[in-house]
PDB file of N, CA and C in Angstrom:
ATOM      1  N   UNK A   1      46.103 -27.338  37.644  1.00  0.00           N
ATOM      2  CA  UNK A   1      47.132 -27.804  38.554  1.00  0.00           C
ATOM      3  C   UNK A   1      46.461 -28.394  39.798  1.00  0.00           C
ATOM      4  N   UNK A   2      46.551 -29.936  40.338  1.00  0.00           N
ATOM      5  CA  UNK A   2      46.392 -30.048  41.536  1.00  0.00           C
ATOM      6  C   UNK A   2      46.654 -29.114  42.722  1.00  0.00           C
ATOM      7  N   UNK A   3      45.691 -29.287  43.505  1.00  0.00           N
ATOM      8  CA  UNK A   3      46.109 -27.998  44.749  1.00  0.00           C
ATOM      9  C   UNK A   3      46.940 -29.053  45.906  1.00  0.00           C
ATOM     10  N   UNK A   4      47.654 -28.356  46.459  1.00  0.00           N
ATOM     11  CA  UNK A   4      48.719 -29.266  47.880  1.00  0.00           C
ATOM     12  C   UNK A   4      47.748 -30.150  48.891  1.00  0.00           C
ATOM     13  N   UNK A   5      46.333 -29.680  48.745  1.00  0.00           N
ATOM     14  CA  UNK A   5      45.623 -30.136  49.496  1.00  0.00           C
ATOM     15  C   UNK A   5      45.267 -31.033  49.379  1.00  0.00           C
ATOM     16  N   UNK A   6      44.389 -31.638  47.824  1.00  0.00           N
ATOM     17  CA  UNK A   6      44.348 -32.645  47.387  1.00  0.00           C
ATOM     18  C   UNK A   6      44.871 -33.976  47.288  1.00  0.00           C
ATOM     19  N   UNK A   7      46.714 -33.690  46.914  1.00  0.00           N
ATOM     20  CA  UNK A   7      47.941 -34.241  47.178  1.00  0.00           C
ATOM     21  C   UNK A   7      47.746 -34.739  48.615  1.00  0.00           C
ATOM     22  N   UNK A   8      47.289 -34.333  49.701  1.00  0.00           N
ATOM     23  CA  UNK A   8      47.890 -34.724  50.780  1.00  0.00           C
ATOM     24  C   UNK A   8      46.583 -35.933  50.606  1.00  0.00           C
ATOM     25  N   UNK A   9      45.419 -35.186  50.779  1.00  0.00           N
ATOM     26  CA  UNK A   9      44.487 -35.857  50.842  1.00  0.00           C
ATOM     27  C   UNK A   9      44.456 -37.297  50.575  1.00  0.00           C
ATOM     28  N   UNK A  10      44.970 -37.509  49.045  1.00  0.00           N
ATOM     29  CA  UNK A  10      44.947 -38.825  48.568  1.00  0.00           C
ATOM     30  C   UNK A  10      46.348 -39.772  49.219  1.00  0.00           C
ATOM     31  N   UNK A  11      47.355 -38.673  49.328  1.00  0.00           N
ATOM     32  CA  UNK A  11      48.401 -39.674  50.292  1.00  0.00           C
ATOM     33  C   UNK A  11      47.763 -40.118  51.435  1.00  0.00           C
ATOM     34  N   UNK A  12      47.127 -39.562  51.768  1.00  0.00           N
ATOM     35  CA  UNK A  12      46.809 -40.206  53.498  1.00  0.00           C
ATOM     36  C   UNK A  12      45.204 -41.348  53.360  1.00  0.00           C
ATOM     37  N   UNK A  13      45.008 -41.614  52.122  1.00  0.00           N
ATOM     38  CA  UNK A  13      44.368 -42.628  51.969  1.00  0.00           C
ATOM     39  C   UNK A  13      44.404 -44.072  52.077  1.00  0.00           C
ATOM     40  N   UNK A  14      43.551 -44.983  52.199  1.00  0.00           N
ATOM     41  CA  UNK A  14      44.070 -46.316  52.369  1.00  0.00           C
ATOM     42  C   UNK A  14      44.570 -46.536  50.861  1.00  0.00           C
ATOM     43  N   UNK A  15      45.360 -48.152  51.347  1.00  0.00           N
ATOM     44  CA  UNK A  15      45.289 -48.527  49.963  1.00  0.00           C
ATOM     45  C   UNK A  15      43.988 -48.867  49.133  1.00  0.00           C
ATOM     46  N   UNK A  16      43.455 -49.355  49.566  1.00  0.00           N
ATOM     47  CA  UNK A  16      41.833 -49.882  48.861  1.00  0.00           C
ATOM     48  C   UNK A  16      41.073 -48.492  48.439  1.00  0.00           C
ATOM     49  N   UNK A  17      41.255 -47.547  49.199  1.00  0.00           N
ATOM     50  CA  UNK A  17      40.876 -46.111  48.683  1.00  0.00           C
ATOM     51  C   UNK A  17      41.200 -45.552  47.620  1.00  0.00           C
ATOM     52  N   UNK A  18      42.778 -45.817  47.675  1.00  0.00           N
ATOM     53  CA  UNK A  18      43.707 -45.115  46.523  1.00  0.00           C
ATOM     54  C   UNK A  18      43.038 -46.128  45.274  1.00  0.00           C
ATOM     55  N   UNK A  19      43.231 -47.090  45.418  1.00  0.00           N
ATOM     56  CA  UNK A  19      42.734 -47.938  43.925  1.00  0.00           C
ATOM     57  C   UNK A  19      41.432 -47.957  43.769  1.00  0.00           C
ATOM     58  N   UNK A  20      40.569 -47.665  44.217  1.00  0.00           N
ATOM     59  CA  UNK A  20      39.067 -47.067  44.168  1.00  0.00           C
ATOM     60  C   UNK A  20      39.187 -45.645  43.228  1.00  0.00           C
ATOM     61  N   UNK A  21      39.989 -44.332  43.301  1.00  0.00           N
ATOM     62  CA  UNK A  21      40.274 -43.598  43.349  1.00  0.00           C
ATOM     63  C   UNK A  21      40.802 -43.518  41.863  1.00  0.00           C
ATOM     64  N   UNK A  22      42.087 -44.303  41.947  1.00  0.00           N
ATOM     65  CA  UNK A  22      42.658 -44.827  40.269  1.00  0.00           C
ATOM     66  C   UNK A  22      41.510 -45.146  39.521  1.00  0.00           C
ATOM     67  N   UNK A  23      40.457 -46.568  39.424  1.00  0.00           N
ATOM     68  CA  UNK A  23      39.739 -46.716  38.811  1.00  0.00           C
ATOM     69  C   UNK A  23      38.752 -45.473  38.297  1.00  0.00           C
ATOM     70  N   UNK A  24      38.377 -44.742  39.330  1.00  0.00           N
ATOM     71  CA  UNK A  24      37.382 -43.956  38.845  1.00  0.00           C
ATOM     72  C   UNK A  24      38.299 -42.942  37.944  1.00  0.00           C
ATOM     73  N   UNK A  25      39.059 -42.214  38.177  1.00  0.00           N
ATOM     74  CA  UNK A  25      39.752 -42.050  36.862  1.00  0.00           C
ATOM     75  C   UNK A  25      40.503 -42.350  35.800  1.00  0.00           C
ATOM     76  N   UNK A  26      40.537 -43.394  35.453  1.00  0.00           N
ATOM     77  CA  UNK A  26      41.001 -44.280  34.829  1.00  0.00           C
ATOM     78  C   UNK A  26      39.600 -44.349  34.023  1.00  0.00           C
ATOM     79  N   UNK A  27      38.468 -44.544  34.357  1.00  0.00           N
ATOM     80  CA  UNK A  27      36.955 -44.630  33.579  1.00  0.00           C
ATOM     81  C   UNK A  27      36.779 -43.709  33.060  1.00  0.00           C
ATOM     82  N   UNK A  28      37.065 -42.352  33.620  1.00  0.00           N
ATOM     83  CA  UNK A  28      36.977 -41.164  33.165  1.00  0.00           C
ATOM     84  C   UNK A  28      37.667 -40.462  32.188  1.00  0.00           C
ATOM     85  N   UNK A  29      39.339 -41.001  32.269  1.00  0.00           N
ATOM     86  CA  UNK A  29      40.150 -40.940  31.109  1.00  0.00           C
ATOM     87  C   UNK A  29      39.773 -41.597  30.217  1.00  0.00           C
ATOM     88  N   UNK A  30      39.019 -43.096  30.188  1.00  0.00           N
ATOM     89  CA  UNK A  30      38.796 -44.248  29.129  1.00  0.00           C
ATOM     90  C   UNK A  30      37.397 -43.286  28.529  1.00  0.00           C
ATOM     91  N   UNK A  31      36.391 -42.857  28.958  1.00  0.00           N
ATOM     92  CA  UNK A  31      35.416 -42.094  28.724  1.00  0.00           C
ATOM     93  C   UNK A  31      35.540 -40.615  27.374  1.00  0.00           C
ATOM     94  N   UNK A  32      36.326 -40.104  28.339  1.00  0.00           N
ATOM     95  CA  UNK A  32      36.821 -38.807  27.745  1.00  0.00           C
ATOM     96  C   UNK A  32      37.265 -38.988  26.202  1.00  0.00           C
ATOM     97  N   UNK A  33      38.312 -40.436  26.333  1.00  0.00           N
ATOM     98  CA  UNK A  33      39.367 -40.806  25.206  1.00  0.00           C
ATOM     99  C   UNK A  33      38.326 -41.062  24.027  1.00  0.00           C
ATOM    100  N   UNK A  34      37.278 -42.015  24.219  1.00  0.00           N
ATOM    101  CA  UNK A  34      35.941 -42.366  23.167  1.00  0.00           C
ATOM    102  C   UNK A  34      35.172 -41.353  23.063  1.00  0.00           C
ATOM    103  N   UNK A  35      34.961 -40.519  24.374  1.00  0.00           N
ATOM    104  CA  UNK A  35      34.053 -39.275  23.077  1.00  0.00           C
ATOM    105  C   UNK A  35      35.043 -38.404  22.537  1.00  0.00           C
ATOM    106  N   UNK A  36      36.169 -38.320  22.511  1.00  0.00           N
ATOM    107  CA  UNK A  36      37.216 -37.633  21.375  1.00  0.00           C
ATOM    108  C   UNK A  36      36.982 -38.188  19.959  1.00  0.00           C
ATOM    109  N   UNK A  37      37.643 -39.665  19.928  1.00  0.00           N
ATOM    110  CA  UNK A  37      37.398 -40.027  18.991  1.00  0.00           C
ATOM    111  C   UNK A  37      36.023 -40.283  18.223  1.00  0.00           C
ATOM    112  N   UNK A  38      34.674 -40.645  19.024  1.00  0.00           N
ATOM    113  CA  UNK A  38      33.959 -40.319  18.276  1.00  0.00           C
ATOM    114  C   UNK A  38      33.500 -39.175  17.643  1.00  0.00           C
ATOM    115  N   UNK A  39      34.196 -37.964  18.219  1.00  0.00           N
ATOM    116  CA  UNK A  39      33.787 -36.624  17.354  1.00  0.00           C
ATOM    117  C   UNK A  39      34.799 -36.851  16.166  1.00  0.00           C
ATOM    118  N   UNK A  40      35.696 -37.091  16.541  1.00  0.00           N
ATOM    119  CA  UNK A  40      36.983 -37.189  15.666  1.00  0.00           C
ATOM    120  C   UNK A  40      36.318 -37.916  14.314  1.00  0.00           C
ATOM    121  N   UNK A  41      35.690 -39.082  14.431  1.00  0.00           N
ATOM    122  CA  UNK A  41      35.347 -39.655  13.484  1.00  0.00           C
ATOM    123  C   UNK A  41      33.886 -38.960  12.774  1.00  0.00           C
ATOM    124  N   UNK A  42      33.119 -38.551  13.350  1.00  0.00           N
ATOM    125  CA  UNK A  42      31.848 -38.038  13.005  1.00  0.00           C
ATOM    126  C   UNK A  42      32.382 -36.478  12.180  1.00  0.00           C
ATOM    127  N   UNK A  43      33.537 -36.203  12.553  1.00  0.00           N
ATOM    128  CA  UNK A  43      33.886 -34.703  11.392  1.00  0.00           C
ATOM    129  C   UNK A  43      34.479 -35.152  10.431  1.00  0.00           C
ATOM    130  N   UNK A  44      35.217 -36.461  10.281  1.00  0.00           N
ATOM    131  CA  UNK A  44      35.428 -37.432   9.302  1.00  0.00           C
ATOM    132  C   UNK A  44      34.503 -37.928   8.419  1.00  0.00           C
ATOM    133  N   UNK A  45      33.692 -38.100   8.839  1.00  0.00           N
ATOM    134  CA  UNK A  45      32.334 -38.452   8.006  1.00  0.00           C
ATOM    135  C   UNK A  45      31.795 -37.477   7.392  1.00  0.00           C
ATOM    136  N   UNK A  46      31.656 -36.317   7.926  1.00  0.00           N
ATOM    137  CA  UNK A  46      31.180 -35.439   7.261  1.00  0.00           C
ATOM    138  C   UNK A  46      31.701 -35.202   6.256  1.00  0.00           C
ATOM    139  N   UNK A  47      33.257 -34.884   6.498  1.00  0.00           N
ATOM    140  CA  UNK A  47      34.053 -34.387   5.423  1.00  0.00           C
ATOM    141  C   UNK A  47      34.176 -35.516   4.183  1.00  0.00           C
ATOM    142  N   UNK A  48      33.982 -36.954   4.171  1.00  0.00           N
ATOM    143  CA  UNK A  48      33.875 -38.117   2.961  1.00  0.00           C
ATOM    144  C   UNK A  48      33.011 -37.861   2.247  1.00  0.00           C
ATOM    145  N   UNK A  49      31.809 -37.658   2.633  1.00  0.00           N
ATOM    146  CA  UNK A  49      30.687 -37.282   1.622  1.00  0.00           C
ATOM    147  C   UNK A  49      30.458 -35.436   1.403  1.00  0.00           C
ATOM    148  N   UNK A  50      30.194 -35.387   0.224  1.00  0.00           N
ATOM    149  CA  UNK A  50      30.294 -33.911  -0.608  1.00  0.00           C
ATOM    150  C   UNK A  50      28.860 -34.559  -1.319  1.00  0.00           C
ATOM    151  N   UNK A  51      27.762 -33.604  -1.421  1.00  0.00           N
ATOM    152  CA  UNK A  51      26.803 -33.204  -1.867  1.00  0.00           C
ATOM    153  C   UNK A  51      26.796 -33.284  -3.763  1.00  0.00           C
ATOM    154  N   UNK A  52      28.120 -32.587  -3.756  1.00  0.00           N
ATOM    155  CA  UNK A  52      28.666 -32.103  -5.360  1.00  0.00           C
ATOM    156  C   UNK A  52      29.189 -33.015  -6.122  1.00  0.00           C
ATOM    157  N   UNK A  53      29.277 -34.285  -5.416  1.00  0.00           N
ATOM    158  CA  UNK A  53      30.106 -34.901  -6.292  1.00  0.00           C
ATOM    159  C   UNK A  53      28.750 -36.705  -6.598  1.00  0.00           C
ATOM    160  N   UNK A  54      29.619 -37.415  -7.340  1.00  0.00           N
ATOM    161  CA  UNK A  54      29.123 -39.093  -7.256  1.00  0.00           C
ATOM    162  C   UNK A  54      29.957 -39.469  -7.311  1.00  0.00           C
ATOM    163  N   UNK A  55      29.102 -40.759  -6.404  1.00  0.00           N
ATOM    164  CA  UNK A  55      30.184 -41.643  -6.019  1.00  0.00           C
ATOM    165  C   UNK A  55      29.262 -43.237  -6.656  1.00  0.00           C
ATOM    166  N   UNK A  56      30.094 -44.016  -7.231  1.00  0.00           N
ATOM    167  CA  UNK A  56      30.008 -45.261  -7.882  1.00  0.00           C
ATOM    168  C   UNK A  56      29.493 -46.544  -6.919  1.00  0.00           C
ATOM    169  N   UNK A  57      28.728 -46.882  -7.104  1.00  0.00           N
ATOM    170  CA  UNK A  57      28.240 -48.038  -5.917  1.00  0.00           C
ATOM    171  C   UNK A  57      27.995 -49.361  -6.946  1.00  0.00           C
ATOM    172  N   UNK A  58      28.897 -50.202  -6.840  1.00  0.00           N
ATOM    173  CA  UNK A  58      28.953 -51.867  -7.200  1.00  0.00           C
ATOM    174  C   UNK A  58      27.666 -52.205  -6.602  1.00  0.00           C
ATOM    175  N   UNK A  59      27.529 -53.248  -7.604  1.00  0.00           N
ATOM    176  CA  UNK A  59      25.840 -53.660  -7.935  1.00  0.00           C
ATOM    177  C   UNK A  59      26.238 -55.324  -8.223  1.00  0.00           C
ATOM    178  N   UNK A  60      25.566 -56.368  -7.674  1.00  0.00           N
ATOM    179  CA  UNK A  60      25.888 -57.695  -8.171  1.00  0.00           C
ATOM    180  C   UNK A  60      24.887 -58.073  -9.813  1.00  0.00           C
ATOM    181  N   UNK A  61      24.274 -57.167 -10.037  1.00  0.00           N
ATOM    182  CA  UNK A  61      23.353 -57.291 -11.627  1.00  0.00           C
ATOM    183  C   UNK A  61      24.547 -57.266 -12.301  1.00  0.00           C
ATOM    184  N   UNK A  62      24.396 -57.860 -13.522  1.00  0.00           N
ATOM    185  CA  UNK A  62      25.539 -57.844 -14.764  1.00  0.00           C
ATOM    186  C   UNK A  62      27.080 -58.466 -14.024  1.00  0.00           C
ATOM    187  N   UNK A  63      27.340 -59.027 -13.394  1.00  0.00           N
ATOM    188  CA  UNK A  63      28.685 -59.477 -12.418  1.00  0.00           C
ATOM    189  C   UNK A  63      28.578 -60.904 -13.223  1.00  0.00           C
ATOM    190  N   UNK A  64      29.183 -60.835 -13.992  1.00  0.00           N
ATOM    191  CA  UNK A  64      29.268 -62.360 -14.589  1.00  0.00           C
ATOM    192  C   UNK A  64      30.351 -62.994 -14.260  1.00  0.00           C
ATOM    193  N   UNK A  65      31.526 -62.177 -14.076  1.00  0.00           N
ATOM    194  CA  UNK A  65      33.004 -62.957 -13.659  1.00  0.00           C
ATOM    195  C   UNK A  65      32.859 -63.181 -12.357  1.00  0.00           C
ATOM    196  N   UNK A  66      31.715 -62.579 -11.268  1.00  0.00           N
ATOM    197  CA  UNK A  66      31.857 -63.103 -10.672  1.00  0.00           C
ATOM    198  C   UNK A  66      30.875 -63.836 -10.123  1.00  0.00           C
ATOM    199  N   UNK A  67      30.390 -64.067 -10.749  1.00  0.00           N
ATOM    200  CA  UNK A  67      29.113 -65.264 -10.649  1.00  0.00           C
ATOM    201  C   UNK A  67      29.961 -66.575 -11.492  1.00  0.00           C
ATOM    202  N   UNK A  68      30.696 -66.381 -12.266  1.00  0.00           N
ATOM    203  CA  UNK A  68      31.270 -67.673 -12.580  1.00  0.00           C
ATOM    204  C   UNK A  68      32.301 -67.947 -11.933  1.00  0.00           C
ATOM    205  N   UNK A  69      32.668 -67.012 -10.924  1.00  0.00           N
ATOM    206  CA  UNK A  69      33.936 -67.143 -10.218  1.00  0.00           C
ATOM    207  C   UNK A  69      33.345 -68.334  -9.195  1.00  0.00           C
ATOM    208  N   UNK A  70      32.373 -68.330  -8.330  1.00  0.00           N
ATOM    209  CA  UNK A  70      31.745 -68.216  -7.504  1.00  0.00           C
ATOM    210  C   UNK A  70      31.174 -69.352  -7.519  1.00  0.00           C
ATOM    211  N   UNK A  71      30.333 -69.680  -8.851  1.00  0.00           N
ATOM    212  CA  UNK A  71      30.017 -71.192  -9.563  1.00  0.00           C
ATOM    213  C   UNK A  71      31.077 -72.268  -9.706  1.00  0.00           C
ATOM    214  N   UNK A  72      32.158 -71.422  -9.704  1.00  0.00           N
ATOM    215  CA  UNK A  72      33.963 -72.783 -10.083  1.00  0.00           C
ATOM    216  C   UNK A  72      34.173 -73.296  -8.280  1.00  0.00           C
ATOM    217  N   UNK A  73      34.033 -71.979  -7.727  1.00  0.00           N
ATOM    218  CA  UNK A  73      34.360 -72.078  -6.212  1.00  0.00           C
ATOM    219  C   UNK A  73      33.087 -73.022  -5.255  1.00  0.00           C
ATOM    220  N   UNK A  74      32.391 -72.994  -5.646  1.00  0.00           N
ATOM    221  CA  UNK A  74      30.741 -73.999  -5.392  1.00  0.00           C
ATOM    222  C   UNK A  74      31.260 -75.752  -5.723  1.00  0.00           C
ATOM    223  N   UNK A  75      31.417 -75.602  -6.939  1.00  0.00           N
ATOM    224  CA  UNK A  75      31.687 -76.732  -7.690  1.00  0.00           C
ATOM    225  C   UNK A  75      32.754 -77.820  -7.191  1.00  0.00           C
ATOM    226  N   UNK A  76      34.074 -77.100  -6.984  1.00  0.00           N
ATOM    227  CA  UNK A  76      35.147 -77.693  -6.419  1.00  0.00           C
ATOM    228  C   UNK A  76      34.560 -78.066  -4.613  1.00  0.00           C
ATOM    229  N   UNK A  77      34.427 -76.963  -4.481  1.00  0.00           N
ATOM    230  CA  UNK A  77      33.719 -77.354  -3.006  1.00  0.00           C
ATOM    231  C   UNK A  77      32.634 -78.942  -2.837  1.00  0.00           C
ATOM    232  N   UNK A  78      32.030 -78.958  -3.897  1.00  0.00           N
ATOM    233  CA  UNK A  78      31.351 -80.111  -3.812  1.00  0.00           C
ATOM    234  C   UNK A  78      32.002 -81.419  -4.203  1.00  0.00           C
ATOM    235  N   UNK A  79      32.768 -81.243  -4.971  1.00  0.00           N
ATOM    236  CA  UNK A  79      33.234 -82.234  -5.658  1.00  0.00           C
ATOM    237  C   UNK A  79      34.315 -82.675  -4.363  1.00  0.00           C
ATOM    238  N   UNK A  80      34.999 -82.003  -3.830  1.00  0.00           N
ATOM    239  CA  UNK A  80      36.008 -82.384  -2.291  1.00  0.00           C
ATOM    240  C   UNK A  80      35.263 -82.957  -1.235  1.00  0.00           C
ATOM    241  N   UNK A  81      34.079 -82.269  -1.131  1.00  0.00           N
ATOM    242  CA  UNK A  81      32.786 -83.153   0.085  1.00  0.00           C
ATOM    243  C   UNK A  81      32.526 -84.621  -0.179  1.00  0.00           C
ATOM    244  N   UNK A  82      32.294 -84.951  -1.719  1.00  0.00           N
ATOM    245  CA  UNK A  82      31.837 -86.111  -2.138  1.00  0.00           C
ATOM    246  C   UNK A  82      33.359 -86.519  -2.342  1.00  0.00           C
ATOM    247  N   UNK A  83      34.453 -86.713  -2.658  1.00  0.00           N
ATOM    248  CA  UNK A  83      35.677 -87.759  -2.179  1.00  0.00           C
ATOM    249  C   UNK A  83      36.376 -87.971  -1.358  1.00  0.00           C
TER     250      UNK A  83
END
């Protein structure tokens, strides 16, 4: 809880004080808010990967549909440059 003292304190400030005052907590709220979420996300991470399990990782070796996808999409591309 703010104390009455404080309260007065900042009332009897200038204006240029008071918004000096805002900013610095305002940085401090913006501060606080990102290291939340980065814990937030870092116990997230932890919890995605499990030791016990596999997980499937796409590989471009053997990708033929999309190497011919890719070759049609090349092709047209050139053929629109040159008309």
């Amino acid at each position: 809880m703010v104390s009455a003292e404080l309260l007065l304190t900042l009332k009897n400030l200038n204006r240029s004080d008071k918004f000096q005052i805002m900013q610095i907590l305002i940085s401090e709220l913006a501060e606080q808010e990102i290291n939340l979420i980065r814990s937030e996300l870092a116990e997230q991470e932890i919890n995605l990967i499990r030791s016990d399990q596999d997980y499937p990782i796409w590989s471009p070796y053997d990708a033929v549909e999309a190497a011919d996808t890719m070759l049609k999409v090349l092709k047209t591309a050139k053929n629109q440059d040159h008309a």
